[in-house]
Protein backbone atom coordinates (compact mmCIF):
# COMPACT_ATOMS: atom_id res chain seq x y z
CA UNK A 1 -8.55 -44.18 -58.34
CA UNK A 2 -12.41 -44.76 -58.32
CA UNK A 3 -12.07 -48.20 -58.52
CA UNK A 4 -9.35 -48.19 -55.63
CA UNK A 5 -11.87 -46.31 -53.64
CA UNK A 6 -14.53 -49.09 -53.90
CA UNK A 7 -12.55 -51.72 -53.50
CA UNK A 8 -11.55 -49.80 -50.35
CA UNK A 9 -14.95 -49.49 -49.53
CA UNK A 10 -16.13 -53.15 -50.42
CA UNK A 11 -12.91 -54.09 -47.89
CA UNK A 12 -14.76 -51.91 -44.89
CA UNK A 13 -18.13 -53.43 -45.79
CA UNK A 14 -16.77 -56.77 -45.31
CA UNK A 15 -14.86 -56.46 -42.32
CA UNK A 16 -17.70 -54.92 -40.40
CA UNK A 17 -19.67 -57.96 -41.32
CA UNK A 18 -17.18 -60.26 -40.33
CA UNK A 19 -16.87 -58.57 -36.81
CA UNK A 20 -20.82 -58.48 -36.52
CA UNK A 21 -20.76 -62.63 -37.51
CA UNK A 22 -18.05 -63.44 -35.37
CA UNK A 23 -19.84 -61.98 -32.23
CA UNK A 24 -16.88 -59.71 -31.44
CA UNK A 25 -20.44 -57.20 -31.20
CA UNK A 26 -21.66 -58.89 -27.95
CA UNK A 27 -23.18 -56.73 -25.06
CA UNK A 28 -20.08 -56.89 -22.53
CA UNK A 29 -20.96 -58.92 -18.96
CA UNK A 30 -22.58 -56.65 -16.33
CA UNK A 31 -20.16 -55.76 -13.06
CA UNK A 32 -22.37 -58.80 -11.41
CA UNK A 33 -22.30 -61.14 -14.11
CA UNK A 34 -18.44 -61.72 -12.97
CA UNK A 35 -16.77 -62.17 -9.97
CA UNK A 36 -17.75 -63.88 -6.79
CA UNK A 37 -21.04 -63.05 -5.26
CA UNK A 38 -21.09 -64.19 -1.21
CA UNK A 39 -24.16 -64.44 0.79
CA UNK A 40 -24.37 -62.37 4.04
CA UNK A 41 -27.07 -65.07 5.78
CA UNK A 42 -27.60 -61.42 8.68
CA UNK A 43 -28.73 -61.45 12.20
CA UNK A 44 -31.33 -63.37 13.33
CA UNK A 45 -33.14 -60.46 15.14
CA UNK A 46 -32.19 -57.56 12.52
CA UNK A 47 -32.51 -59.40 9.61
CA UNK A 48 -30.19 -57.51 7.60
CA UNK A 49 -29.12 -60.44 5.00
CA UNK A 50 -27.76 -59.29 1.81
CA UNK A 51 -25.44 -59.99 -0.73
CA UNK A 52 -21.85 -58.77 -1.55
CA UNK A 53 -19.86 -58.89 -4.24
CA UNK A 54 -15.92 -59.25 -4.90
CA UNK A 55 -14.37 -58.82 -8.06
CA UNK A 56 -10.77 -60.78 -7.38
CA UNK A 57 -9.17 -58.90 -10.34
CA UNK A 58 -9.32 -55.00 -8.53
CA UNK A 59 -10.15 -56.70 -5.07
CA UNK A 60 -12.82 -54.54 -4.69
CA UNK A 61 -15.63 -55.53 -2.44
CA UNK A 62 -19.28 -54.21 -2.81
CA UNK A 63 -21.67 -54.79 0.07
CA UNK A 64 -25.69 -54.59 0.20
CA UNK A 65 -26.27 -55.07 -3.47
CA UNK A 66 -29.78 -55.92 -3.67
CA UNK A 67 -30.55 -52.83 -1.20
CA UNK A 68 -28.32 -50.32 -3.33
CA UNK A 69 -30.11 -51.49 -6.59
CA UNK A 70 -33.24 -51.33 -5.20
CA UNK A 71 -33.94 -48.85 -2.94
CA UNK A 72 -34.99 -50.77 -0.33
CA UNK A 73 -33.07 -53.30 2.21
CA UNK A 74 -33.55 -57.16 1.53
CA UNK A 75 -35.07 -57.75 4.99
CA UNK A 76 -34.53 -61.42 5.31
CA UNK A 77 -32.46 -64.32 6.28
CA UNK A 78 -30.51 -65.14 3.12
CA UNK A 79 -30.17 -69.07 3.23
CA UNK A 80 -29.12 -69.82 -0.76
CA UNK A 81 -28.37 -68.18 -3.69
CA UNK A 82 -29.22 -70.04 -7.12
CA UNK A 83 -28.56 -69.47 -10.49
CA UNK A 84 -30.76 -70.47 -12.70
CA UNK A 85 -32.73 -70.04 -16.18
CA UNK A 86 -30.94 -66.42 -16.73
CA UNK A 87 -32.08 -65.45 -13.35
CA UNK A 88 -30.86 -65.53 -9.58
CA UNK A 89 -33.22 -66.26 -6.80
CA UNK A 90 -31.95 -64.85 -3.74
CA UNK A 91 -33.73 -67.64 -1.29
CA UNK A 92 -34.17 -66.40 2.94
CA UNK A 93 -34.97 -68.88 5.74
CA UNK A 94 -37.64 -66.57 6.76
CA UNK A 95 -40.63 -67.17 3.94
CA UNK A 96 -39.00 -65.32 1.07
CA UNK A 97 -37.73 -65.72 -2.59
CA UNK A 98 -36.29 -62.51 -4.17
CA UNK A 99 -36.21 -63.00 -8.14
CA UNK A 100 -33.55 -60.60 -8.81
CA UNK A 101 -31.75 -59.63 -13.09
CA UNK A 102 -28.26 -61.64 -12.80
CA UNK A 103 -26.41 -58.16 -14.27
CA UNK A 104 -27.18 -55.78 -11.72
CA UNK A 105 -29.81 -57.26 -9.05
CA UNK A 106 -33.00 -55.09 -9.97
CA UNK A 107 -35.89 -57.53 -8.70
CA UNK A 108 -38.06 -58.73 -10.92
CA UNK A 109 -40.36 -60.68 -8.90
CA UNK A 110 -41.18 -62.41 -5.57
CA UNK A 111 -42.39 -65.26 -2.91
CA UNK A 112 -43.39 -63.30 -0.22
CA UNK A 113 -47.02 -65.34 0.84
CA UNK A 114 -47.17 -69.01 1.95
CA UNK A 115 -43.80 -69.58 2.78
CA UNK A 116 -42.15 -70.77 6.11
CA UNK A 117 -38.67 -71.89 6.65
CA UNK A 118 -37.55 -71.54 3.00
CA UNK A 119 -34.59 -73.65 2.09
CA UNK A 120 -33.51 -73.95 -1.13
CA UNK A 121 -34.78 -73.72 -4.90
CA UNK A 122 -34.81 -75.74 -8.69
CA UNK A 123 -36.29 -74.92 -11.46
CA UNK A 124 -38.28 -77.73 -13.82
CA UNK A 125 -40.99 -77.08 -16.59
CA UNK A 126 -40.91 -73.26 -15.83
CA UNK A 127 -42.09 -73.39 -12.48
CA UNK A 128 -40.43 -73.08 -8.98
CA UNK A 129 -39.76 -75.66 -6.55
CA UNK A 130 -39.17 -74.65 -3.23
CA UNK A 131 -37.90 -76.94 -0.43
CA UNK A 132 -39.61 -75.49 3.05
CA UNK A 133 -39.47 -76.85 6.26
CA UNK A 134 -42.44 -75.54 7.22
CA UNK A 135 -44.08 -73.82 10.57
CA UNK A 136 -42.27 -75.64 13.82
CA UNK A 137 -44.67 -77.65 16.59
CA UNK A 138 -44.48 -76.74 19.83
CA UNK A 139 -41.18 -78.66 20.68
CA UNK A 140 -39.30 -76.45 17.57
CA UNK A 141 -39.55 -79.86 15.12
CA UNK A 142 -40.80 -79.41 11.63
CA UNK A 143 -43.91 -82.13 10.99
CA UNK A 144 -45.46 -80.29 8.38
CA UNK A 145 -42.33 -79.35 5.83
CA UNK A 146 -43.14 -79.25 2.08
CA UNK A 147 -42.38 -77.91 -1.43
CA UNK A 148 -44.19 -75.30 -2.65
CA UNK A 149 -45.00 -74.80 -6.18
CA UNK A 150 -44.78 -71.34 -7.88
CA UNK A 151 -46.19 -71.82 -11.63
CA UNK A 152 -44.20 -68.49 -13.03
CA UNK A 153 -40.16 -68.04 -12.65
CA UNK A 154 -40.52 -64.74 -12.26
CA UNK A 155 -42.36 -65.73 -8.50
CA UNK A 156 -46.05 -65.12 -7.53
CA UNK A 157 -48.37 -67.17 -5.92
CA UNK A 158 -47.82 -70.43 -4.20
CA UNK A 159 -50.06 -72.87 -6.59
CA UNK A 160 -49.31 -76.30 -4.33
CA UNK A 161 -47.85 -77.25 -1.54
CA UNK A 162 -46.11 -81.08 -1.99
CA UNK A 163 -45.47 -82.66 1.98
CA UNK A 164 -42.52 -84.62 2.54
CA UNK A 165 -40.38 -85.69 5.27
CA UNK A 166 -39.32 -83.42 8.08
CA UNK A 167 -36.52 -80.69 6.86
CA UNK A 168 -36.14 -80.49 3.10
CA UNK A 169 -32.63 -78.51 1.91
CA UNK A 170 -31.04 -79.52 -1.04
CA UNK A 171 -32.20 -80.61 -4.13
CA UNK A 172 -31.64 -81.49 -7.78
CA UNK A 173 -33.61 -82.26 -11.06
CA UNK A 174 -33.19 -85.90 -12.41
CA UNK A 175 -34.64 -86.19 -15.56
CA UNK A 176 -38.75 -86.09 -15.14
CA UNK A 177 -38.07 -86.01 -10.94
CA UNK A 178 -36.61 -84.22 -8.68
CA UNK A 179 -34.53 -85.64 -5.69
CA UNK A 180 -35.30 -84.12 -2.28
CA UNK A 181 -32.52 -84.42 0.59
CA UNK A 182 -34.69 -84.77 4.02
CA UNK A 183 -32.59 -84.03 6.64
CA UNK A 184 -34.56 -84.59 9.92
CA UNK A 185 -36.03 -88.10 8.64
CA UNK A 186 -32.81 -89.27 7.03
CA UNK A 187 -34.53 -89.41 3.54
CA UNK A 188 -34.10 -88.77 -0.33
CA UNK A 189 -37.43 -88.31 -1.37
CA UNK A 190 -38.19 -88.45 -5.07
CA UNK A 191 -41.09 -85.77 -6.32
CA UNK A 192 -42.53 -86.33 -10.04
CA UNK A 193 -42.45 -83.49 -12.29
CA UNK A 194 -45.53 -85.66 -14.17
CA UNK A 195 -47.93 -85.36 -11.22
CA UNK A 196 -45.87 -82.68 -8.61
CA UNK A 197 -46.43 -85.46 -6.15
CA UNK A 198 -43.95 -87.11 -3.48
CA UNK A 199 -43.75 -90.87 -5.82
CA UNK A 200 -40.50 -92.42 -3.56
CA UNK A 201 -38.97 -92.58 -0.25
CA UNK A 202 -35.28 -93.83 0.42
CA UNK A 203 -33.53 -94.33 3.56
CA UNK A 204 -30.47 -92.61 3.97
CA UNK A 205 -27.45 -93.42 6.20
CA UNK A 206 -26.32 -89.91 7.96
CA UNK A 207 -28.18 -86.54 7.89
CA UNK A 208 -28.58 -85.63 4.42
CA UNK A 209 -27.31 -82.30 3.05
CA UNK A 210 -27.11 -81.69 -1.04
CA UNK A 211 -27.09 -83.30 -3.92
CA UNK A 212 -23.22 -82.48 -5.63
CA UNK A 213 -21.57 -84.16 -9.32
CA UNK A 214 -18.13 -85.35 -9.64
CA UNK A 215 -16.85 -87.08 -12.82
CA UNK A 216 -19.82 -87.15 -13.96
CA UNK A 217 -21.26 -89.14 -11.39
CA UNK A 218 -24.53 -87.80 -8.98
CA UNK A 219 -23.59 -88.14 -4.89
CA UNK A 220 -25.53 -86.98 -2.12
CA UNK A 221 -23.57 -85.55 0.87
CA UNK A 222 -25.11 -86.81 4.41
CA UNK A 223 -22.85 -86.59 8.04
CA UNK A 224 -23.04 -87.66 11.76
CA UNK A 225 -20.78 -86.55 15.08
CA UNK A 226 -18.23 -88.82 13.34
CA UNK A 227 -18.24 -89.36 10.10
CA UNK A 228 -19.15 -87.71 6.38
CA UNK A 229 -20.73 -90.14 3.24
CA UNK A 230 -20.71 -90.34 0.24
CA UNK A 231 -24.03 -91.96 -1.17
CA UNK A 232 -23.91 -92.16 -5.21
CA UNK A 233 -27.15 -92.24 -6.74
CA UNK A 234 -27.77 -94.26 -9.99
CA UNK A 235 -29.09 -91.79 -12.48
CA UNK A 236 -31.55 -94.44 -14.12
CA UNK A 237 -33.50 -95.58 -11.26
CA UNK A 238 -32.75 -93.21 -8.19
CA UNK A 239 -31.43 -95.67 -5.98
CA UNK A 240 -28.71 -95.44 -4.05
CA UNK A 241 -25.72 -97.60 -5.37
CA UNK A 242 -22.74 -96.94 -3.74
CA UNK A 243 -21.89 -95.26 -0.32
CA UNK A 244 -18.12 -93.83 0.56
CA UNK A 245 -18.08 -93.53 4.61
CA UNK A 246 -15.25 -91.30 5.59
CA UNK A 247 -14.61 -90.90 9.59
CA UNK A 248 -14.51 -87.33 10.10
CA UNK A 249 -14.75 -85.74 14.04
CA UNK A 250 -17.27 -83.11 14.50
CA UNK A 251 -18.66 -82.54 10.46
CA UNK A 252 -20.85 -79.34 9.48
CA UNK A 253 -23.12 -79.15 6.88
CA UNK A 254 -20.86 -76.67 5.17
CA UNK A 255 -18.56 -78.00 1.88
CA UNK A 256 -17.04 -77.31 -1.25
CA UNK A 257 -15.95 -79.63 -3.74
CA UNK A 258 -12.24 -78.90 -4.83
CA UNK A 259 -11.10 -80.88 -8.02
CA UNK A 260 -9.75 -84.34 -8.21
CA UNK A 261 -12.13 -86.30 -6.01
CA UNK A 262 -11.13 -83.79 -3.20
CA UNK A 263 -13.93 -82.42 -0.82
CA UNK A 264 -13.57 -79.21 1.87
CA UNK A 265 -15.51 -80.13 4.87
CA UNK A 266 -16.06 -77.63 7.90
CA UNK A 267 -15.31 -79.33 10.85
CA UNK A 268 -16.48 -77.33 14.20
CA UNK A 269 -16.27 -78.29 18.21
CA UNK A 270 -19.21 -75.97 18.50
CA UNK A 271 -20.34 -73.97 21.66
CA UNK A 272 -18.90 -72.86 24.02
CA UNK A 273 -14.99 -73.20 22.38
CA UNK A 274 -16.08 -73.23 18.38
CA UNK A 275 -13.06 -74.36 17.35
CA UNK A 276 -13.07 -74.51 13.61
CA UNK A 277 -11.14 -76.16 11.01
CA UNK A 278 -11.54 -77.06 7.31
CA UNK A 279 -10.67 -80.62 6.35
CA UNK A 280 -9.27 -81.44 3.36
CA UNK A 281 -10.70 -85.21 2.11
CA UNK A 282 -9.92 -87.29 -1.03
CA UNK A 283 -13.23 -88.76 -2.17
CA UNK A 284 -11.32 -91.49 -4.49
CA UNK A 285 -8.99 -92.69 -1.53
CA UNK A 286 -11.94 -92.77 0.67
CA UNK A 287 -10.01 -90.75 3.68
CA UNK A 288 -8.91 -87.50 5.32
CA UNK A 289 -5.87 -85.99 3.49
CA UNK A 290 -5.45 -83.62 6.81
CA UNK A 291 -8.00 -82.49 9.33
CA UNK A 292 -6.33 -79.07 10.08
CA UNK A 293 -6.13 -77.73 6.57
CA UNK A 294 -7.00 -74.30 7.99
CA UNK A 295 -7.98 -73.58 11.78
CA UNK A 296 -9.63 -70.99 12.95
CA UNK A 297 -13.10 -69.90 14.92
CA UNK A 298 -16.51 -68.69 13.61
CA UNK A 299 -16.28 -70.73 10.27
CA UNK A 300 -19.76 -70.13 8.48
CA UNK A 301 -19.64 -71.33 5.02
CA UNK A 302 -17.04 -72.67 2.64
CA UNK A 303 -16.90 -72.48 -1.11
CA UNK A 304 -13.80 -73.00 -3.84
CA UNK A 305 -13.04 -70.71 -6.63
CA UNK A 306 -12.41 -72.93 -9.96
CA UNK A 307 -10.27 -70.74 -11.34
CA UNK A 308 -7.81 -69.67 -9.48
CA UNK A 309 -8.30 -72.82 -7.17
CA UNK A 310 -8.29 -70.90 -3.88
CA UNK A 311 -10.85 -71.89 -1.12
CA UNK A 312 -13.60 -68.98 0.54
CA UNK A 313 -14.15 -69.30 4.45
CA UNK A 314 -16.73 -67.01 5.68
CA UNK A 315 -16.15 -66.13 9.31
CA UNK A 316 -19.11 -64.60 10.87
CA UNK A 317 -16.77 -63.08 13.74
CA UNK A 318 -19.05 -64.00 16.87
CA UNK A 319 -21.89 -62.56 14.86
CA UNK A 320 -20.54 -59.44 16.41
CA UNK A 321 -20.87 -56.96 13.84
CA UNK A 322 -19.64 -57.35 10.21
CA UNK A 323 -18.18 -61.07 9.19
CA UNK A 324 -14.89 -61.59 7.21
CA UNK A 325 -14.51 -64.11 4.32
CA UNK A 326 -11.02 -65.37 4.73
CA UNK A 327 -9.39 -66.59 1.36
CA UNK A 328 -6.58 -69.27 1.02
CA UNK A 329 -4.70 -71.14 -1.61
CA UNK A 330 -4.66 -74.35 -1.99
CA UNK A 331 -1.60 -74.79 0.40
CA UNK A 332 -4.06 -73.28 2.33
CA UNK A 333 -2.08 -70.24 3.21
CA UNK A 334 -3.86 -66.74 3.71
CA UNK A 335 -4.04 -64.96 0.84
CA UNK A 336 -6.50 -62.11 1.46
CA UNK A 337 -9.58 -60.99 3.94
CA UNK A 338 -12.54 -59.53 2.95
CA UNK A 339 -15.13 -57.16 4.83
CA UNK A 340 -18.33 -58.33 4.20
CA UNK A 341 -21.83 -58.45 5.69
CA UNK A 342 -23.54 -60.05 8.33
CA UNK A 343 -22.54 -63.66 8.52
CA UNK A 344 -20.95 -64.82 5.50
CA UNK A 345 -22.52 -68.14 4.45
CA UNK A 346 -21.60 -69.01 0.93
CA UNK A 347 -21.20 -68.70 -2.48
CA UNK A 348 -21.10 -67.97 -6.58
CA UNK A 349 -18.40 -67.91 -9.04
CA UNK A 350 -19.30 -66.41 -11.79
């Protein structure tokens, strides 16, 4: 019996060591580590951006986040929302990065000096890159846009401030460079993470938007009145190698890539009717696969959940109030509506 005992006991050792090896141990995911976060961009006058979060499985939605977490309201503009090096940066269009704990929001730093028109954000070498647009002229046009350099990712002081072309949004980090997207001056400019200094300059056909990958391939999304492209980049020496030119009525800046080669593109008549639609368009036929996927008004941002395939809209409903984010399959029929903040403008799956 004493040696049945210890075997017993040799038996419990062991399996407790096996669950420890085989991670079954593992701190479970935090409410906000799953989900769908959606950015409420707010009103331009109140400033009341925020974030929300939806968890599809209960279909509970949780507004105002950040200001719940932390005691205080957001006051900004929220114009991105980027995940990056175990951290979210929670980016406003009003001269402020929020460096917030990706389980449950608590911030953990800030940009709050130096900053104009912030746009968007990458990380490189443990510093922050932030795309700016910088202070407008007299005539509302943006001469003096920029990246700023933050040497800490927890935020801090601005350290440099790299000029570029008028109207910086989206970028990406390509090897030892990042590529800017220039929208006023219809450029990709190319900064080097050697010498944090502006090194190329490329000519772009169609307002540039953000950098995206598909099948392993590196495209840059630009549009005019009429038509969306395509511009693939060539990963070795930046230039631009290929361009897919898809006539489109009426494009936003506002997509979501779906899966096989298949783009959703906000399409809007804008003021006074604001007709909306969301376009479905094959990237590998080079077309429009239908112009009317889903019709509606107030369309503010699009994103598309990889998982259970279904496509976000936010509706900012006049900016009257609270917006909507309307979701839809991928026949693109309703299948729920969510009360959210102030103009919904996109999104993360987590």
């Amino acid at each position: 019996m004493k040696q049945l005992r210890l075997l017993i006991g040799f038996w419990a050792l062991s399996l407790f060591i096996a669950s420890c090896d085989s991670g079954t141990n593992e701190v479970p995911l935090g409410e906000l580590e799953q989900g769908v976060l959606i950015i409420n961009e707010g009103n331009f006058s109140d400033r009341d951006g925020d974030i929300s979060h939806y968890n599809p499985t209960t279909g509970i939605v949780k507004n105002n986040v950040f200001e719940i977490k932390n005691g205080r309201p957001y006051a900004g503009l929220v114009q991105d929302l980027v995940e990056t090096d175990g951290r979210i940066y929670v980016v406003a269009n009003t001269g402020k990065v929020e460096v917030v704990e990706t389980k449950d929001f608590n911030s953990i730093g800030a940009v709050s000096q130096g900053l104009d028109i912030t746009q968007s954000l990458v990380t490189a070498n443990d510093k922050l890159y932030i795309s700016d647009w910088g202070p407008y002229d007299a005539s509302y046009n943006s001469p003096d846009s920029y990246i700023a350099v933050v040497n800490n990712l927890n935020g801090g002081e601005i350290s440099k401030k790299i000029l570029v072309s008028s109207r910086p949004s989206g970028m990406f980090v390509l090897g030892n460079n990042i590529l800017v997207a220039c929208a006023a001056d219809k450029k990709m400019q190319v900064i080097s993470l050697a010498s944090d200094s502006m090194t190329e300059s490329k000519d772009v056909e169609g307002t540039p938007v953000r950098f995206f990958e598909q099948d392993g391939k590196l495209y840059l999304f630009a549009k005019d009145p009429g038509n969306i492209y395509l511009h693939e980049i060539n990963r070795n020496n930046r230039n631009l190698t290929l361009t897919v030119k898809i006539a489109l009525e009426r494009p936003t800046s506002n997509f979501a890539r779906g899966e096989n080669g298949e783009l959703f593109v906000i399409t809007s008549t804008g003021w006074p009717e604001y007709n909306d639609a969301v376009a479905k368009v094959s990237m590998t036929m080079g077309q429009v696969l239908d112009p009317a996927f889903y019709t509606g008004f107030g369309f503010y941002g699009i994103g598309y959940h990889p998982s259970t395939k279904n496509i976000y809209i936010g509706d900012n409903n006049g900016f009257q109030g609270n917006g909507t984010v309307i979701v839809v399959n991928a026949s693109g029929q309703e299948v729920s509506a969510l009360e959210v903040g102030r103009a919904p403008s996109g999104f993360l799956f987590k």
